[in-house]
N, C-alpha and C. Protein backbone atom coordinates (compact mmCIF):
# COMPACT_ATOMS: atom_id res chain seq x y z
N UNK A 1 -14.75 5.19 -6.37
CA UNK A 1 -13.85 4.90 -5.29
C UNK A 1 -14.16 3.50 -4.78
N UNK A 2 -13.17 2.82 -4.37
CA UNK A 2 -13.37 1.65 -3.81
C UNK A 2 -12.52 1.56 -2.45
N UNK A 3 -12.97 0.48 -1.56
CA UNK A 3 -12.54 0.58 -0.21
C UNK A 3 -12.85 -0.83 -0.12
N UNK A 4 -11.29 -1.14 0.56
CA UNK A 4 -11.02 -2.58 0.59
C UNK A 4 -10.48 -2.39 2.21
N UNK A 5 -11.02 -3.68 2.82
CA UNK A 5 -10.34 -3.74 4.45
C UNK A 5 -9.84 -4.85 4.58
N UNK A 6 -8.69 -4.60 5.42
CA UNK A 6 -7.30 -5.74 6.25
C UNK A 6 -8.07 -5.74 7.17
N UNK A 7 -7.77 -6.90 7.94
CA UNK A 7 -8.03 -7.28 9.54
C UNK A 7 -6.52 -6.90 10.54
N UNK A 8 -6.19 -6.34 11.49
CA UNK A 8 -5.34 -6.97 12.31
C UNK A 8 -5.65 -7.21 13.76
N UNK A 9 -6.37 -8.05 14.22
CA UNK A 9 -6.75 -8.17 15.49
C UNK A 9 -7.99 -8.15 15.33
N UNK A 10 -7.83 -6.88 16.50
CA UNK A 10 -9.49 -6.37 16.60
C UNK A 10 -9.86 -4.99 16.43
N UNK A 11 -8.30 -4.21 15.39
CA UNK A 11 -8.26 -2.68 15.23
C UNK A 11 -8.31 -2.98 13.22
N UNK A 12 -9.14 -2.98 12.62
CA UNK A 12 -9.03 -3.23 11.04
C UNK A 12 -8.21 -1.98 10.04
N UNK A 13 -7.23 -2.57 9.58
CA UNK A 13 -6.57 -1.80 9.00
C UNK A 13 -7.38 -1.45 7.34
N UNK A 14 -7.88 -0.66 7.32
CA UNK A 14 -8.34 0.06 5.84
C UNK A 14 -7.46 0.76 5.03
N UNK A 15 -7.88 0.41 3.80
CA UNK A 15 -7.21 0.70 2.36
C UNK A 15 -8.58 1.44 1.24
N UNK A 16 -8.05 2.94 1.36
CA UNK A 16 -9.11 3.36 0.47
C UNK A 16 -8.60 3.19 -0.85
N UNK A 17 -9.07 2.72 -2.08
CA UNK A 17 -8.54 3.17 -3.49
C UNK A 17 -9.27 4.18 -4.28
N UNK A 18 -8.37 4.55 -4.85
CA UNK A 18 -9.25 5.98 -5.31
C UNK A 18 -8.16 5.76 -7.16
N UNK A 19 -8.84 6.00 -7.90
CA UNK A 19 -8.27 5.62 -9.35
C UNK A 19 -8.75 6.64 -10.11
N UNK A 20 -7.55 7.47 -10.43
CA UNK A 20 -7.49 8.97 -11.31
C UNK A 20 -7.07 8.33 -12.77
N UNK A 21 -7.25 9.57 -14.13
CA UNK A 21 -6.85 8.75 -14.97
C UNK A 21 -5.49 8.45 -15.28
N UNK A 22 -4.47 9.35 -14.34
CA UNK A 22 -3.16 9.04 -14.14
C UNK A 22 -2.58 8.14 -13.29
N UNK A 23 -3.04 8.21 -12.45
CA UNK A 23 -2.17 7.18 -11.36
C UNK A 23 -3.61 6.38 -10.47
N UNK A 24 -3.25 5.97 -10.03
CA UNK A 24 -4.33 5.18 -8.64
C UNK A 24 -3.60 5.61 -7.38
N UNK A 25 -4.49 5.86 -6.39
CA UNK A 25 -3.94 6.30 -4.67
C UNK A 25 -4.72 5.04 -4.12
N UNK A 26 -3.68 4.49 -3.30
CA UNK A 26 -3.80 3.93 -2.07
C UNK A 26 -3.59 4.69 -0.11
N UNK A 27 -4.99 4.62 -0.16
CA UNK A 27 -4.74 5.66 1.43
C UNK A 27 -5.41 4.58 2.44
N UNK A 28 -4.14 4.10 3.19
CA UNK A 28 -4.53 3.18 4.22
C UNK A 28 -4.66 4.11 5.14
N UNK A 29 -5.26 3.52 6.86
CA UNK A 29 -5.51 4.09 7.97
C UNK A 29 -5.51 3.20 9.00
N UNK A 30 -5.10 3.73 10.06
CA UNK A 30 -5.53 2.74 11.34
C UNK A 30 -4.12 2.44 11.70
N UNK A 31 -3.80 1.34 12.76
CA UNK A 31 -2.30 0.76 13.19
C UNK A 31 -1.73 0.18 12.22
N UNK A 32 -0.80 0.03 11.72
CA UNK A 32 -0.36 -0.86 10.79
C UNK A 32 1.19 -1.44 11.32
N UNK A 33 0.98 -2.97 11.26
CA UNK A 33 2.17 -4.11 11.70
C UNK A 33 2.85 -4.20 10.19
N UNK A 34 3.99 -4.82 9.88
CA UNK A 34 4.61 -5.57 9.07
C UNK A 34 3.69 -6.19 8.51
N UNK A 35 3.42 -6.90 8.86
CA UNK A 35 2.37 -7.82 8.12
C UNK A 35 1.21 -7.60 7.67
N UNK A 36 0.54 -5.86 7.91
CA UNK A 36 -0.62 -5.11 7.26
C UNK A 36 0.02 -4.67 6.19
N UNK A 37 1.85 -4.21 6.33
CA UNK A 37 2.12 -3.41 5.13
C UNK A 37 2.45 -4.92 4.29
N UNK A 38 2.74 -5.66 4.47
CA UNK A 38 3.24 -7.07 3.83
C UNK A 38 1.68 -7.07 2.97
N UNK A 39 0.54 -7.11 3.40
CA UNK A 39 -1.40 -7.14 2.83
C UNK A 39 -1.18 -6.11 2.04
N UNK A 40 -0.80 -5.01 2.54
CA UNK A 40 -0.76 -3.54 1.59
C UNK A 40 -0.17 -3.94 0.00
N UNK A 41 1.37 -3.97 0.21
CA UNK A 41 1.97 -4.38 -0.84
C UNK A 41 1.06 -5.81 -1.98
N UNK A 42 1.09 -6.91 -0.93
CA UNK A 42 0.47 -7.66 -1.98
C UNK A 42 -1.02 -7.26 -2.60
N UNK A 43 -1.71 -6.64 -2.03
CA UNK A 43 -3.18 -5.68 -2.73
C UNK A 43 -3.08 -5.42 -3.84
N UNK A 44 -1.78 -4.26 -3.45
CA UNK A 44 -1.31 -3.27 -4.89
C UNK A 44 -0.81 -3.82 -6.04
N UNK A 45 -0.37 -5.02 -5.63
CA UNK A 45 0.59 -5.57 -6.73
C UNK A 45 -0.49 -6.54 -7.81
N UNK A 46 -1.46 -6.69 -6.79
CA UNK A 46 -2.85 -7.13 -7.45
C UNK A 46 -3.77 -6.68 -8.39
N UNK A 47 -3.96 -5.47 -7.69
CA UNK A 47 -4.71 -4.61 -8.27
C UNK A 47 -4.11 -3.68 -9.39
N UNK A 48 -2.95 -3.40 -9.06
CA UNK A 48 -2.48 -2.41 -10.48
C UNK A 48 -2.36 -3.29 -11.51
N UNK A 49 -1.67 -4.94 -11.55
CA UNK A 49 -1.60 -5.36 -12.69
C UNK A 49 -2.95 -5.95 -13.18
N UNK A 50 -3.87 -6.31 -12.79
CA UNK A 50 -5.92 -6.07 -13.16
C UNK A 50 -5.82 -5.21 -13.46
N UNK A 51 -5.81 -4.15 -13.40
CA UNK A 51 -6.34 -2.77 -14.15
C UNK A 51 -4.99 -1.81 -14.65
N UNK A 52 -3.92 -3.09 -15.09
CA UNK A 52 -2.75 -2.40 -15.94
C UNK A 52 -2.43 -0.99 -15.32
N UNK A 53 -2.15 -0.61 -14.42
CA UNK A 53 -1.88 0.59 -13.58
C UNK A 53 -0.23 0.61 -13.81
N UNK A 54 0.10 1.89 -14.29
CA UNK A 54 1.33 2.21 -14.22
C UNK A 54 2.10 2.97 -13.34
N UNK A 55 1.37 3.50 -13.11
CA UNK A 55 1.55 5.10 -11.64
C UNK A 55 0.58 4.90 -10.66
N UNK A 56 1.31 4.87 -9.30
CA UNK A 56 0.97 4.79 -7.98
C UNK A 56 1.22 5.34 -7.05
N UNK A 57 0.61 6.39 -5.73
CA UNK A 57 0.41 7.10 -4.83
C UNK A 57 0.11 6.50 -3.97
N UNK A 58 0.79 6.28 -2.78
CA UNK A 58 0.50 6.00 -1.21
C UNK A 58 0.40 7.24 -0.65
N UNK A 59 -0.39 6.87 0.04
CA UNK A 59 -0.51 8.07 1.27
C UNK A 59 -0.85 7.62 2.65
N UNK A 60 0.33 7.63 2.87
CA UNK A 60 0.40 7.11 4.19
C UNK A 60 -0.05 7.79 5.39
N UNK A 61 -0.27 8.91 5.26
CA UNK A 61 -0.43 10.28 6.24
C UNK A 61 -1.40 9.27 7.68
N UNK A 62 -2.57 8.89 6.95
CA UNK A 62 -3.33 7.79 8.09
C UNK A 62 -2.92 6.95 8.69
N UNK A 63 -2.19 6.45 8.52
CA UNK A 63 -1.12 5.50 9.40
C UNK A 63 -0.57 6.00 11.08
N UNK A 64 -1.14 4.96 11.95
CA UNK A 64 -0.13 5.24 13.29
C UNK A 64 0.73 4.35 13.75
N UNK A 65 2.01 4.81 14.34
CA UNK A 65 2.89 4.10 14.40
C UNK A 65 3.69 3.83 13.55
N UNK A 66 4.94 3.30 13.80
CA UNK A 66 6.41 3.50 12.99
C UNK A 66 6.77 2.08 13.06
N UNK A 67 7.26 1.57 11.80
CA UNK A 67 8.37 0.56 11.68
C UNK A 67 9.69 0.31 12.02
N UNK A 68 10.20 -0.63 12.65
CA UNK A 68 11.63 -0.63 12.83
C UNK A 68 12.66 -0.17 11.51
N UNK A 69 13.86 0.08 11.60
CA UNK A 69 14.90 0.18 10.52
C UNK A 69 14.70 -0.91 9.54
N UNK A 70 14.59 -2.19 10.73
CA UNK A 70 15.11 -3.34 9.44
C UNK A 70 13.96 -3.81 8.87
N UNK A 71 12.47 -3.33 9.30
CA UNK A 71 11.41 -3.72 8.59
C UNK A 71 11.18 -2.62 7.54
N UNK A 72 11.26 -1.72 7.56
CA UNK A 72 11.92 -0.62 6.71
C UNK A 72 12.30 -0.70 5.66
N UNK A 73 13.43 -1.70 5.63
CA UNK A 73 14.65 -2.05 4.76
C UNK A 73 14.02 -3.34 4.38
N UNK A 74 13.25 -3.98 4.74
CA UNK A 74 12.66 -5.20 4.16
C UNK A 74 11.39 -4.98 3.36
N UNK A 75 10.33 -3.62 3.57
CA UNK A 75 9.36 -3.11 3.54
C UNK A 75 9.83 -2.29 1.86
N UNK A 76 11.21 -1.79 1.94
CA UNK A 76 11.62 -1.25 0.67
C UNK A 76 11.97 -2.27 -0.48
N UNK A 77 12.53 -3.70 0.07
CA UNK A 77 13.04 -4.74 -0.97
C UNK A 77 11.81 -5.06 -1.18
N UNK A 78 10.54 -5.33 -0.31
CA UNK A 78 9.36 -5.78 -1.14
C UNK A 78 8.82 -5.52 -1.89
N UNK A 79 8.93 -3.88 -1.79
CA UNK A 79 8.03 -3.09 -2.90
C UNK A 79 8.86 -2.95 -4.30
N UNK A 80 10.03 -3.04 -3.89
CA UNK A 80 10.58 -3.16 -4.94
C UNK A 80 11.10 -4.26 -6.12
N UNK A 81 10.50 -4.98 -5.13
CA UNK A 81 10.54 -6.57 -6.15
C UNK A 81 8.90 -6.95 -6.35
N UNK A 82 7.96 -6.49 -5.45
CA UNK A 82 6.53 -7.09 -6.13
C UNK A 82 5.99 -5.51 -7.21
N UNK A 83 6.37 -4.65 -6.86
CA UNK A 83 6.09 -3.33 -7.80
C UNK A 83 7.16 -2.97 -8.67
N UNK A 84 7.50 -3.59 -9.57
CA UNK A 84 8.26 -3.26 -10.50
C UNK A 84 7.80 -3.10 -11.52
N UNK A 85 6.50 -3.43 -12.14
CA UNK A 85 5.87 -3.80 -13.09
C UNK A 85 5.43 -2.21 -13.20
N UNK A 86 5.49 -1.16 -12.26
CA UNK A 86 5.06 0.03 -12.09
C UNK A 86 5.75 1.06 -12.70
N UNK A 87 5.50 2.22 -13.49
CA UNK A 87 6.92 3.12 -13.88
C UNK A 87 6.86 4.06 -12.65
N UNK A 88 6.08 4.66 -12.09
CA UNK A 88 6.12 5.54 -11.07
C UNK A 88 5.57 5.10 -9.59
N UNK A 89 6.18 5.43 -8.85
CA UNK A 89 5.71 5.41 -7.34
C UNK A 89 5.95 6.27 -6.32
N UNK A 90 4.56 6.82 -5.44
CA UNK A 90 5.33 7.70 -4.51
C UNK A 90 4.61 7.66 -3.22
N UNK A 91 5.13 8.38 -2.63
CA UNK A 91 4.04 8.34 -1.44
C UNK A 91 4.34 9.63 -0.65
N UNK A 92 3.31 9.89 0.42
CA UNK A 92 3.51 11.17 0.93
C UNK A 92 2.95 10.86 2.49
């Protein structure tokens, strides 16, 4: 298992990775802004193509606090233009 940490402020947003031989999980925790999930995304997009990762699991469950609609909708075009390289993605 590996465990990688974001900063935001003075509350640190954490990213556990955990790498099965099927997929890899990403389980962040703590507050998360736009711009932690903006760190999130670019991580993943890092790390799966280093270790050729095809299938990916978020689990967001640790997360507090909610995104607006339109960060949402911007939060979905990102992942879907820096994670494409991915065949599966999910999150729970």
């Amino acid at each position: 298992m590996c465990h990688l940490r974001l900063h935001k402020g003075t509350m640190p947003f954490a990213i556990t990775l955990h790498r099965q031989p099927e997929f890899v999980r990403f389980r962040p925790t703590g507050t998360a802004s736009i711009q932690d999930f903006v760190e999130l995304v670019d991580t993943v997009e890092a790390e799966t193509l280093f270790w050729s990762d095809r299938n990916a699991l978020f689990d967001l469950r640790g997360i507090d606090g909610e995104l607006s609609a339109e960060e949402q909708v911007f939060l979905g075009e990102l992942v879907g233009r820096n994670l494409s390289h991915l065949d599966r993605l999910a999150s729970v």
